[in-house]
C-alpha atoms as a PDB file:
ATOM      1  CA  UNK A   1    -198.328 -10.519-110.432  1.00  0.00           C
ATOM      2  CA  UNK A   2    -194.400 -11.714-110.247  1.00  0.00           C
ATOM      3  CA  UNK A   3    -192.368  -8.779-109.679  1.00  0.00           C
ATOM      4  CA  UNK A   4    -188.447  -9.116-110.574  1.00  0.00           C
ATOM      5  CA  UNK A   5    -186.316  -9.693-106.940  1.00  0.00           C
ATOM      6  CA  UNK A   6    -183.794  -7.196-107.845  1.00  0.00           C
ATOM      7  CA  UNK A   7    -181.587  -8.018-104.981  1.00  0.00           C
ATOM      8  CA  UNK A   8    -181.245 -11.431-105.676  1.00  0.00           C
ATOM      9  CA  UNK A   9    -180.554 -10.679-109.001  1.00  0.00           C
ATOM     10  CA  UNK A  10    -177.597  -7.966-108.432  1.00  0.00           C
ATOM     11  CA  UNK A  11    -176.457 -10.639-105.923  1.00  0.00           C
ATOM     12  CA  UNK A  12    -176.294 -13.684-108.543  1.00  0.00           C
ATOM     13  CA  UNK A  13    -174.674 -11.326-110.577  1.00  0.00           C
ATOM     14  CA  UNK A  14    -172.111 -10.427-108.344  1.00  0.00           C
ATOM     15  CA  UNK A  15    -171.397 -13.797-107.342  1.00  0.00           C
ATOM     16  CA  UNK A  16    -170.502 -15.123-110.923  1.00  0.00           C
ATOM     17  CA  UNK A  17    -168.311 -11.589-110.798  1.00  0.00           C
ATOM     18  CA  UNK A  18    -170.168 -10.318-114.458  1.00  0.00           C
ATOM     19  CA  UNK A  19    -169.616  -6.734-114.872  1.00  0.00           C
ATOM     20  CA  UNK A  20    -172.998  -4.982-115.862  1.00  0.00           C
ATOM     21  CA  UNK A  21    -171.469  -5.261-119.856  1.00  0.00           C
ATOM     22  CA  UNK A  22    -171.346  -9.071-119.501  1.00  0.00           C
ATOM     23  CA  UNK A  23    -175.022  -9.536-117.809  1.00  0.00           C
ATOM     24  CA  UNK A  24    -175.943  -7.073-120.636  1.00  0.00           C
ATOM     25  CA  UNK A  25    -174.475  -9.241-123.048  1.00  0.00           C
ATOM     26  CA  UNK A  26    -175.664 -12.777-121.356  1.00  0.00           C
ATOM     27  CA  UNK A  27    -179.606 -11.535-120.988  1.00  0.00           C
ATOM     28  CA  UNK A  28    -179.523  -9.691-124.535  1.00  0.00           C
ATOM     29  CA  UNK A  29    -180.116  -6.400-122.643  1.00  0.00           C
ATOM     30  CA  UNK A  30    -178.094  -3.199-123.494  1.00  0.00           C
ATOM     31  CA  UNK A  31    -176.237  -2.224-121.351  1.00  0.00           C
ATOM     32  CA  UNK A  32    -177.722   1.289-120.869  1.00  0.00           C
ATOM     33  CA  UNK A  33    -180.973  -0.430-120.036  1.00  0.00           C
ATOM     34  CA  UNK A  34    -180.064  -2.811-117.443  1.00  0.00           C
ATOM     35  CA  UNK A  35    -178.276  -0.003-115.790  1.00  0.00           C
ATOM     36  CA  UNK A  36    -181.175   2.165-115.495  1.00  0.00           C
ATOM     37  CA  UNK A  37    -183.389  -1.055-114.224  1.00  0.00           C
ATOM     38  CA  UNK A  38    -180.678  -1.664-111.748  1.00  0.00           C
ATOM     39  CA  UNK A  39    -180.537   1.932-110.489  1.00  0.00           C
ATOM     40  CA  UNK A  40    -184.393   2.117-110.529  1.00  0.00           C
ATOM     41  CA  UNK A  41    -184.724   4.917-112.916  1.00  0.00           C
ATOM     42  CA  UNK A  42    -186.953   2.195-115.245  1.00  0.00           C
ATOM     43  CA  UNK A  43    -189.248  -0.741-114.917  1.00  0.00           C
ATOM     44  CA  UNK A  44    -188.791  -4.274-115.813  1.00  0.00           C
ATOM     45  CA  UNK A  45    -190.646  -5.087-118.961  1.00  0.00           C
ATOM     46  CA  UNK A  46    -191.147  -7.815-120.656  1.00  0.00           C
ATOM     47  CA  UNK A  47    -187.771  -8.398-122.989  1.00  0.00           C
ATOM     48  CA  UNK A  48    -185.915  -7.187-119.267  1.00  0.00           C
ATOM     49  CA  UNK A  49    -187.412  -9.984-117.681  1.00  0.00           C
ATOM     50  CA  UNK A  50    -187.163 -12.123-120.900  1.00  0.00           C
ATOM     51  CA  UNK A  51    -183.463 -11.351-120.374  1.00  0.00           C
ATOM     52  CA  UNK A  52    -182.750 -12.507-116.752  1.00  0.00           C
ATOM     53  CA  UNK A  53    -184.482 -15.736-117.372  1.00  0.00           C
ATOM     54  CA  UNK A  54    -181.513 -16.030-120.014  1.00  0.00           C
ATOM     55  CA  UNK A  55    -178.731 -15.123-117.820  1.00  0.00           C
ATOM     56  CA  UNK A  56    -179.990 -17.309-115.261  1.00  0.00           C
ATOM     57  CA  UNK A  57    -181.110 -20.538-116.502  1.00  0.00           C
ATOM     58  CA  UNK A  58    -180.830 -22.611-113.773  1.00  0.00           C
ATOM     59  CA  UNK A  59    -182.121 -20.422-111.313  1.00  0.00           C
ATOM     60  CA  UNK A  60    -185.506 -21.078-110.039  1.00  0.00           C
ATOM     61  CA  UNK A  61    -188.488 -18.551-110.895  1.00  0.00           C
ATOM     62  CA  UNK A  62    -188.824 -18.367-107.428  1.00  0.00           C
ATOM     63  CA  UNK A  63    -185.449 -17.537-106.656  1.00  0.00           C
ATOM     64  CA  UNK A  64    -185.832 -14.329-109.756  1.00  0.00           C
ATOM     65  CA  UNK A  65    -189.268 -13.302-108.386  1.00  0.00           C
ATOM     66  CA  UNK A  66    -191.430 -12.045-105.823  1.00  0.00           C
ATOM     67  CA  UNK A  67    -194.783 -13.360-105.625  1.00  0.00           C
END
């Protein structure tokens, strides 16, 4: 099972300098929800993960995931 590689992701985030409203926007996510996924107090489900594949497009899956 592929598990979302939350650092990497926070770090591509940073790195394009999004605030959390503009990933929110980019991956379809509200905002409240990717900031509980980010601070751990939810789990990645499937329109979450939907959604980071959406922010990132060119980003490999195994750059997004761990195996």
């Amino acid at each position: 099972m592929l598990t979302l590689n939350k650092d990497t992701i926070i770090k591509l985030k940073e790195e394009r300098g999004w605030s959390l409203c503009e990933f929110s926007r980019k991956s379809g996510i509200s905002k409240a929800q990717m900031s509980k996924w980010i601070s751990g107090k939810s789990n990645a489900g499937r329109k979450l993960i939907t959604g980071i594949i959406r922010a990132f497009p060119d980003e490999s899956i195994d750059k997004l995931f761990i195996q």
